[in-house]
PDB file of N, CA and C in Angstrom:
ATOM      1  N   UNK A   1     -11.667 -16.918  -7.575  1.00  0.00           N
ATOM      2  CA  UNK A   1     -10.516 -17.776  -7.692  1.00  0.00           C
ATOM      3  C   UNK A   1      -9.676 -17.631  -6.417  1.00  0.00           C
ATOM      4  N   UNK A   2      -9.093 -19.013  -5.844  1.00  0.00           N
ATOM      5  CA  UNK A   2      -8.332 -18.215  -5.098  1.00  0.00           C
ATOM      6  C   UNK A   2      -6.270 -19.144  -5.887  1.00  0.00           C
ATOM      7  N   UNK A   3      -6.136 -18.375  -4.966  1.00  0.00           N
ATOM      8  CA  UNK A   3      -4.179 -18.306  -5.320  1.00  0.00           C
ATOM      9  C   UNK A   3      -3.539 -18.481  -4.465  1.00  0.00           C
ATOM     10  N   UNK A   4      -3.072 -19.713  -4.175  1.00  0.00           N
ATOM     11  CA  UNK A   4      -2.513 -20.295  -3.037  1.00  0.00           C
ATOM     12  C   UNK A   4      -1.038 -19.636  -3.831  1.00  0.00           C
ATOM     13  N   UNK A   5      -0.059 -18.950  -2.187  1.00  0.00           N
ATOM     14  CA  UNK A   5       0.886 -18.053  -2.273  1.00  0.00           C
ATOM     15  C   UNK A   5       2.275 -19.013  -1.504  1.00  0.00           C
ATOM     16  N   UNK A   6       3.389 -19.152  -1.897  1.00  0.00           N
ATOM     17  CA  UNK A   6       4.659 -19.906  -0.976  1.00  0.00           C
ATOM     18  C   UNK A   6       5.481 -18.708  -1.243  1.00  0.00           C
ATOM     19  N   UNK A   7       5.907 -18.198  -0.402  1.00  0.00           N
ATOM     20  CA  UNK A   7       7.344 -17.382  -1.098  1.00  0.00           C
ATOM     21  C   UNK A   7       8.850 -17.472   0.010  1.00  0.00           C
ATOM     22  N   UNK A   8       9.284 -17.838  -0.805  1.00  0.00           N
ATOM     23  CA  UNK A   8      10.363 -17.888   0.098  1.00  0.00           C
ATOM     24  C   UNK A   8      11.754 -17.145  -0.053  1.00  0.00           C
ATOM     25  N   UNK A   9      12.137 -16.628   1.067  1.00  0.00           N
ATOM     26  CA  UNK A   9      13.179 -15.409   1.320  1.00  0.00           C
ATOM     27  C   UNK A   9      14.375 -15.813   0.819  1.00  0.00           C
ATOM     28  N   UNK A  10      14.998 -14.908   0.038  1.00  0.00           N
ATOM     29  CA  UNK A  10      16.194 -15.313  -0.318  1.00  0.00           C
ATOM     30  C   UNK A  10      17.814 -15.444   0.315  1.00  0.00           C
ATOM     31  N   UNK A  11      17.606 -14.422   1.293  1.00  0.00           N
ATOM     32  CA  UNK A  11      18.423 -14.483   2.569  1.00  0.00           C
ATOM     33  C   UNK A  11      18.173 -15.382   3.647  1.00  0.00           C
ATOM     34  N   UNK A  12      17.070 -15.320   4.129  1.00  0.00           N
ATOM     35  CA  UNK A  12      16.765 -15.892   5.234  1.00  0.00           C
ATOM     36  C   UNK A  12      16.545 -17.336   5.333  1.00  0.00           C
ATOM     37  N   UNK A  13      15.368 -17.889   3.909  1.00  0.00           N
ATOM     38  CA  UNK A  13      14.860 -18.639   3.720  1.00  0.00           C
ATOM     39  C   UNK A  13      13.958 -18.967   4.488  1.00  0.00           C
ATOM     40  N   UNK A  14      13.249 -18.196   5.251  1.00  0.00           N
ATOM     41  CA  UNK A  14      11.315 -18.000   5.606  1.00  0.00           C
ATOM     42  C   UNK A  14      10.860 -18.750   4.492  1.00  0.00           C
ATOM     43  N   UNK A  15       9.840 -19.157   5.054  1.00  0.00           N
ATOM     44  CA  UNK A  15       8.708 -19.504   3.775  1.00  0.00           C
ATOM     45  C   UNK A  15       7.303 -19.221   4.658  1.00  0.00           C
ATOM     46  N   UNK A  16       6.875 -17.796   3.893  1.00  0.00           N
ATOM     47  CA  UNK A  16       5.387 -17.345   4.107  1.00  0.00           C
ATOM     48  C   UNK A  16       4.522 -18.166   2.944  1.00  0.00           C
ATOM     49  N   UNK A  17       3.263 -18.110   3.792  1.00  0.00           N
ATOM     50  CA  UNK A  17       2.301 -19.289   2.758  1.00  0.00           C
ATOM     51  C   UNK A  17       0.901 -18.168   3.310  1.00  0.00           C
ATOM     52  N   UNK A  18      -0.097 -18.272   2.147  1.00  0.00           N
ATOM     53  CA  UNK A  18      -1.286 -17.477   2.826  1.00  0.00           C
ATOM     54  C   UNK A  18      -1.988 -17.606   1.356  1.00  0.00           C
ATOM     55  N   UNK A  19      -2.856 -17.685   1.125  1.00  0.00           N
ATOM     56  CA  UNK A  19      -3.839 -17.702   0.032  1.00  0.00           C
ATOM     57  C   UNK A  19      -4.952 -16.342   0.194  1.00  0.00           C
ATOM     58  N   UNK A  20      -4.898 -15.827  -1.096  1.00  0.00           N
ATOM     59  CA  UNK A  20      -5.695 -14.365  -1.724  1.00  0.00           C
ATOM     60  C   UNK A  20      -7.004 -15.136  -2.769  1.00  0.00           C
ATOM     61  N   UNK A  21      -7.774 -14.445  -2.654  1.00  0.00           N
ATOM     62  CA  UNK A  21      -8.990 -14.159  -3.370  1.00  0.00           C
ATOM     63  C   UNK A  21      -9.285 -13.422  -4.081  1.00  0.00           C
ATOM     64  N   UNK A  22     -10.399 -13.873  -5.072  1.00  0.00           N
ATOM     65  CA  UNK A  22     -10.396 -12.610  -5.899  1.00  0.00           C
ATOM     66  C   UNK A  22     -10.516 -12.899  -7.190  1.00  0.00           C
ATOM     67  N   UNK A  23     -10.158 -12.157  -7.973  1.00  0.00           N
ATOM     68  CA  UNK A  23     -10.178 -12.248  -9.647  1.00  0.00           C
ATOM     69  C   UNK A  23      -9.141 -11.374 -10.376  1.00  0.00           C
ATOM     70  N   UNK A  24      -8.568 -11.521 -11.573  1.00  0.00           N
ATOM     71  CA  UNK A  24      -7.679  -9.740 -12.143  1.00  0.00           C
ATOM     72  C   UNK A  24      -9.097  -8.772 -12.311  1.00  0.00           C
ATOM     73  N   UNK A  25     -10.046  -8.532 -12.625  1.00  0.00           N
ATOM     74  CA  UNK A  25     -10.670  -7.513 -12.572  1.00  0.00           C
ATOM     75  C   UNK A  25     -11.309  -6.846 -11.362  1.00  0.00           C
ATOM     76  N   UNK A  26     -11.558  -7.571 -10.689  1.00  0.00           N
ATOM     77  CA  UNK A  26     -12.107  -6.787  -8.822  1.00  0.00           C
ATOM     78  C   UNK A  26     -10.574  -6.619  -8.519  1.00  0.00           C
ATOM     79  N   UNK A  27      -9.619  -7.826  -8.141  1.00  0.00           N
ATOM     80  CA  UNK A  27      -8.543  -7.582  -7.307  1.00  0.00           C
ATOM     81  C   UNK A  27      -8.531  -8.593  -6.659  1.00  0.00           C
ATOM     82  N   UNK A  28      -7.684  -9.002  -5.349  1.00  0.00           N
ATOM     83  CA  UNK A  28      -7.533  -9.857  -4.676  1.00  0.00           C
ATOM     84  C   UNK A  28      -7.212  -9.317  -3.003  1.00  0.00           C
ATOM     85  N   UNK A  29      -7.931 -10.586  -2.577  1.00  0.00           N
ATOM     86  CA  UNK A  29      -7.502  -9.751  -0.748  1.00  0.00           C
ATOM     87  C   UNK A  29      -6.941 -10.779   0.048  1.00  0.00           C
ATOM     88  N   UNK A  30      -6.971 -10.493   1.304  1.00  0.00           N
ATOM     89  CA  UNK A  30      -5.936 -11.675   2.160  1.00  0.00           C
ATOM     90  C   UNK A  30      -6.719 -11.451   3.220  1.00  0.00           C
ATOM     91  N   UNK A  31      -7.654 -12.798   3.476  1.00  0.00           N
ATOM     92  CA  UNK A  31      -8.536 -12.224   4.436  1.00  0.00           C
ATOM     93  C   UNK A  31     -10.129 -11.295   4.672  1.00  0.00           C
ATOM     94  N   UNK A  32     -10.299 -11.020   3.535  1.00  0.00           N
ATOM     95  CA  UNK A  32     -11.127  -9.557   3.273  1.00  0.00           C
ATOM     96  C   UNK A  32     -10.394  -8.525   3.101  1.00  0.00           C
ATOM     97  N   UNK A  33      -8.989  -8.170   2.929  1.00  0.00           N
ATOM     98  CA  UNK A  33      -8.213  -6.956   3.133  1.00  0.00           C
ATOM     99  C   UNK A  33      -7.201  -7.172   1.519  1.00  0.00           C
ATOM    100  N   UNK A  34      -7.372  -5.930   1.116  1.00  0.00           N
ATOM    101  CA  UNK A  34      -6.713  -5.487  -0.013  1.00  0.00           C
ATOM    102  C   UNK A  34      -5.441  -5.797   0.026  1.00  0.00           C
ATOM    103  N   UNK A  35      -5.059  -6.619  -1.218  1.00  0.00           N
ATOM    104  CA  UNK A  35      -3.433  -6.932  -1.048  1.00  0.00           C
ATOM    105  C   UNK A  35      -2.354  -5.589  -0.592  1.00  0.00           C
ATOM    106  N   UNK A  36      -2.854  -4.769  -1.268  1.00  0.00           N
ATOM    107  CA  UNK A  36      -1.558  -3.364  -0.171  1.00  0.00           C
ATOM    108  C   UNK A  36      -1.855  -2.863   1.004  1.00  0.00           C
ATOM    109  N   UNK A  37      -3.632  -3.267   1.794  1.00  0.00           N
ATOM    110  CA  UNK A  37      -3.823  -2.851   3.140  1.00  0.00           C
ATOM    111  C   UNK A  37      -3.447  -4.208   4.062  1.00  0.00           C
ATOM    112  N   UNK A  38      -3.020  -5.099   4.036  1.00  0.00           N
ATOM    113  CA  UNK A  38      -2.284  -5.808   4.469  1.00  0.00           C
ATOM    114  C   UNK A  38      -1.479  -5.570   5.807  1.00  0.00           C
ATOM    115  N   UNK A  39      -2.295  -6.041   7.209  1.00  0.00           N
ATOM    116  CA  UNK A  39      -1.303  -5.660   8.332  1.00  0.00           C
ATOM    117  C   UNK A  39      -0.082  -6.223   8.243  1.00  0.00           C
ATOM    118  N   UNK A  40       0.281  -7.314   8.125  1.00  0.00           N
ATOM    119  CA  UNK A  40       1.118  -7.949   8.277  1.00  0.00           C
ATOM    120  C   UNK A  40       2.162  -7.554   7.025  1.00  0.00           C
ATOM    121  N   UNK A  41       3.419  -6.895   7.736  1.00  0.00           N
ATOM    122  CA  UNK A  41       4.440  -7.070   6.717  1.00  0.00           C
ATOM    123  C   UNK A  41       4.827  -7.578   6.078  1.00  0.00           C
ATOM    124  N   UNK A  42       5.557  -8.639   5.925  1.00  0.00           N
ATOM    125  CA  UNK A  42       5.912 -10.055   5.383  1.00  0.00           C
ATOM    126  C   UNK A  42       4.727 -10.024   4.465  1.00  0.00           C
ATOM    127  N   UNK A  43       3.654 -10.880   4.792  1.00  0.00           N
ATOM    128  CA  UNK A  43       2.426 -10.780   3.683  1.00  0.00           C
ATOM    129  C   UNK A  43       2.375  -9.186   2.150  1.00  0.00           C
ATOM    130  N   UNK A  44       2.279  -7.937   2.987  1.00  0.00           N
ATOM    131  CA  UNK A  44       2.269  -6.626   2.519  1.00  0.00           C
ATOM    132  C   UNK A  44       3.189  -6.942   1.581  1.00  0.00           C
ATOM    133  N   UNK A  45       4.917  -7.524   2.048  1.00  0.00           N
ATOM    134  CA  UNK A  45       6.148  -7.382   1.162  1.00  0.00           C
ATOM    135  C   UNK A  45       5.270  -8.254  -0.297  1.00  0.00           C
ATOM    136  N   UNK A  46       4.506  -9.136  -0.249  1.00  0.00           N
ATOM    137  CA  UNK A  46       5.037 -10.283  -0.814  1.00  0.00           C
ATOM    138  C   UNK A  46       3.814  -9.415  -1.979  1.00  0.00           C
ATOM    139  N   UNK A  47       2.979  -9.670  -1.673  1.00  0.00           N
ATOM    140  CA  UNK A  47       2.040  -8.907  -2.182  1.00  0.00           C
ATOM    141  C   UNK A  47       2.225  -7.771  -3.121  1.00  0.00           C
ATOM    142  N   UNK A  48       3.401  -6.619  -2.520  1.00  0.00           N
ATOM    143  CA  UNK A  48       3.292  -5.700  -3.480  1.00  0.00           C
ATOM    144  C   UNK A  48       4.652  -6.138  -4.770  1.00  0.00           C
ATOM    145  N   UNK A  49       5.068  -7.520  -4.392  1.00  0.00           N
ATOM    146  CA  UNK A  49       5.741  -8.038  -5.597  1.00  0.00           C
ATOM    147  C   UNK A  49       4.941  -8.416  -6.929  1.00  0.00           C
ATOM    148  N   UNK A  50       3.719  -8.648  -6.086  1.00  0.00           N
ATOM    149  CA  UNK A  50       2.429  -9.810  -6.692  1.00  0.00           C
ATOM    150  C   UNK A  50       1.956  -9.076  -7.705  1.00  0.00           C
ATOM    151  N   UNK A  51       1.684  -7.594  -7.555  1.00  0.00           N
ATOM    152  CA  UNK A  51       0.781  -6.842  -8.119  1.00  0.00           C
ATOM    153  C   UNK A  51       1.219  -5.858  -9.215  1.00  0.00           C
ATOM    154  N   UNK A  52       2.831  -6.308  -9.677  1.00  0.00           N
ATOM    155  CA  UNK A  52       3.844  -5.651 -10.428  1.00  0.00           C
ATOM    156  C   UNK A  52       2.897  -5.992 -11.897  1.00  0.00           C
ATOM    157  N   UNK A  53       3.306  -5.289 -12.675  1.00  0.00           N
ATOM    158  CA  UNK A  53       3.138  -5.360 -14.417  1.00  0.00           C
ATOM    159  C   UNK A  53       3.101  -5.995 -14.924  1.00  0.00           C
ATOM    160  N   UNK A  54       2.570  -7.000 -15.757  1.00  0.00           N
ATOM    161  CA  UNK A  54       3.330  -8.463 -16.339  1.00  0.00           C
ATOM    162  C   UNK A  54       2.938  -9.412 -14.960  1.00  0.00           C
ATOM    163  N   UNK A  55       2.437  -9.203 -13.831  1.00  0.00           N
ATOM    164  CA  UNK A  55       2.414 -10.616 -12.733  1.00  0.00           C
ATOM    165  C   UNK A  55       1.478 -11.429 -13.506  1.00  0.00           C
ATOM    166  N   UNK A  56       1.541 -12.873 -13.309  1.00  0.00           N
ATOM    167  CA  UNK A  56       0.903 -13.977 -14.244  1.00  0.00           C
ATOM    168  C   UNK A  56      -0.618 -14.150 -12.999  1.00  0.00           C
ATOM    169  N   UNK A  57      -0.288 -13.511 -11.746  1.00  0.00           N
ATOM    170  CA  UNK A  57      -1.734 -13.205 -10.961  1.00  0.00           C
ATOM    171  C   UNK A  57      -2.711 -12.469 -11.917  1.00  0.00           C
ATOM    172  N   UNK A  58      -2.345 -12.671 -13.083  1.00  0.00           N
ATOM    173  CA  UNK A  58      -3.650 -11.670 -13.932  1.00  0.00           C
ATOM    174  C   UNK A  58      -3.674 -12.360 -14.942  1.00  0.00           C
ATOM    175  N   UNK A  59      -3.248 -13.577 -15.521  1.00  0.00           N
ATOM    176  CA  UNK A  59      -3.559 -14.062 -16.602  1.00  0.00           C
ATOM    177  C   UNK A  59      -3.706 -15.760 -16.026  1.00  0.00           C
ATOM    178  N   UNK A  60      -3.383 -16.150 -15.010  1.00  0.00           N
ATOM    179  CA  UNK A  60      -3.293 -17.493 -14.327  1.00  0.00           C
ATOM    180  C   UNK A  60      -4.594 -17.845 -14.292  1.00  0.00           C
ATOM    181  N   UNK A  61      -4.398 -19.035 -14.779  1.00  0.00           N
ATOM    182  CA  UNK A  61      -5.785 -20.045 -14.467  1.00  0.00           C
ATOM    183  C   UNK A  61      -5.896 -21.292 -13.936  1.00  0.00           C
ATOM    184  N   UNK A  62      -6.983 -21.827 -13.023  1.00  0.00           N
ATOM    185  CA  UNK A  62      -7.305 -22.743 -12.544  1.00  0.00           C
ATOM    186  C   UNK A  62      -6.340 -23.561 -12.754  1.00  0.00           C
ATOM    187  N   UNK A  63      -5.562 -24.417 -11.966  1.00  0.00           N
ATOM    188  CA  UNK A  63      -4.474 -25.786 -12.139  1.00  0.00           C
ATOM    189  C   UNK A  63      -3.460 -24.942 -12.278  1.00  0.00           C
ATOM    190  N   UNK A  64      -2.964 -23.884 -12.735  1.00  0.00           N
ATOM    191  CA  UNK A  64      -1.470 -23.385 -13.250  1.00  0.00           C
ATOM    192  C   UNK A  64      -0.822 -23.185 -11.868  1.00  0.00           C
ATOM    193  N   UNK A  65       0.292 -23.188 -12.638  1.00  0.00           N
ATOM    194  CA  UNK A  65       1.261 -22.942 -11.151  1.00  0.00           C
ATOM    195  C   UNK A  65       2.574 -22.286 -11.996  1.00  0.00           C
ATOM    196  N   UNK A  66       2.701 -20.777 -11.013  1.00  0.00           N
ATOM    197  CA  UNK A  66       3.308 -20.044 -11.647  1.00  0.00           C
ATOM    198  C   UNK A  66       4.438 -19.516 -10.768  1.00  0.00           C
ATOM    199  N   UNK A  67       5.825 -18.855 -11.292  1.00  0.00           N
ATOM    200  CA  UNK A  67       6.794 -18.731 -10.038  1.00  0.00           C
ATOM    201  C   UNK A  67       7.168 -17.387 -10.601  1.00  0.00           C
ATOM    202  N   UNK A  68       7.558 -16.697  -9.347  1.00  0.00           N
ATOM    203  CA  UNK A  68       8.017 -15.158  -9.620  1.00  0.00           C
ATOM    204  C   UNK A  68       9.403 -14.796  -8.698  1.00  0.00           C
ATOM    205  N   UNK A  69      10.104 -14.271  -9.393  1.00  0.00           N
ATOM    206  CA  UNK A  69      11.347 -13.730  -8.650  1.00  0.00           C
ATOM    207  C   UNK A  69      11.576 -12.847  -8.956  1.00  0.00           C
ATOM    208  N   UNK A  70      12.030 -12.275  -7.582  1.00  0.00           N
ATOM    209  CA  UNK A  70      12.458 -10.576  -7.367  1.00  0.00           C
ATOM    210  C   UNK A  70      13.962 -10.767  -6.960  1.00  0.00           C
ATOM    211  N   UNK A  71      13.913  -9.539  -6.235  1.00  0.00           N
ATOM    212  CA  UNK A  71      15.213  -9.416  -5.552  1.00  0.00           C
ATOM    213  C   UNK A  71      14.818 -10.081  -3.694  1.00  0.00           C
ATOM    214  N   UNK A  72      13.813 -10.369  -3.044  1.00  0.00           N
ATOM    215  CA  UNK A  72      13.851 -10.550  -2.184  1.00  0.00           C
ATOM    216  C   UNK A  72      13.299 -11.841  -2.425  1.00  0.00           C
ATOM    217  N   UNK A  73      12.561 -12.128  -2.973  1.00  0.00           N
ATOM    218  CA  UNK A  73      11.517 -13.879  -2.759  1.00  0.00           C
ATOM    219  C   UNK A  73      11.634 -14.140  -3.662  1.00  0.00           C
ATOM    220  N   UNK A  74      11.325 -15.449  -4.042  1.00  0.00           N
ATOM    221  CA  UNK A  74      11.216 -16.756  -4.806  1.00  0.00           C
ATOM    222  C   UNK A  74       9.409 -16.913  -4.110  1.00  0.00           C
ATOM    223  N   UNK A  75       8.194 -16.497  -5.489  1.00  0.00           N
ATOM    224  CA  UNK A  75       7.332 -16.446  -4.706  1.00  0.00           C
ATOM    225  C   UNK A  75       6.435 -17.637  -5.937  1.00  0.00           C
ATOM    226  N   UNK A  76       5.701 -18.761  -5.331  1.00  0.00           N
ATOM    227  CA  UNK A  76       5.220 -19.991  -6.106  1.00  0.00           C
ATOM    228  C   UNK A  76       3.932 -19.789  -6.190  1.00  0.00           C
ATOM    229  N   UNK A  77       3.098 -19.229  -7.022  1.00  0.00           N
ATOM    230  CA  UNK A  77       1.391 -19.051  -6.883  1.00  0.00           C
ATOM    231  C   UNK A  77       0.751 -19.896  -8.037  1.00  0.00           C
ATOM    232  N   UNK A  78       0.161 -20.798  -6.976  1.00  0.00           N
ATOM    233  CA  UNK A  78      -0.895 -21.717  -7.868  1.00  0.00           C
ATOM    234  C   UNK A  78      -2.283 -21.784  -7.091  1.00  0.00           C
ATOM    235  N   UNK A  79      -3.378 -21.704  -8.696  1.00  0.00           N
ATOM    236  CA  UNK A  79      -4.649 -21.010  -8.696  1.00  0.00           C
ATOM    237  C   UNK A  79      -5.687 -22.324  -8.413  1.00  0.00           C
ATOM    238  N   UNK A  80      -6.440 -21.868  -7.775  1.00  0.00           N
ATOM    239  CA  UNK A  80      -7.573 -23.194  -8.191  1.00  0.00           C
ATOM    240  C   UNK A  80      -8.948 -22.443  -8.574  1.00  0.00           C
TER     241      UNK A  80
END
């Protein structure tokens, strides 16, 4: 599956975009690279929001489009 990612900063208002792969039982990567080995900061931040308890990145399916907020992003992940 993959999971097209928008998140956008709540201070700043950046908007990082990057799509992960994967499944909830293997995991998901960015690139070939594990959502927490992640060079890129920004990406790394967004990611270890992604992978919290309850993220709908583990119950989301094909067509859904799902939104998550923290304290830093407003992050929009929809699956195909």
């Amino acid at each position: 599956m993959i999971l097209n990612v928008n998140a956008t900063n709540k201070k700043s208002g950046e908007v990082i975009s990057f799509a992960l792969e994967g499944d909830s039982d293997a995991g998901f990567t960015y690139e070939g690279t594990h959502m927490q080995e992640v060079a890129d900061n920004k990406i790394r931040e967004v990611c270890n929001g992604l992978i919290l308890l309850g993220s709908p990145i583990y119950t989301i399916k094909a067509g859904e489009t799902e939104t998550i907020e923290n304290m830093t992003f407003v992050t929009e992940v929809t699956a195909e």
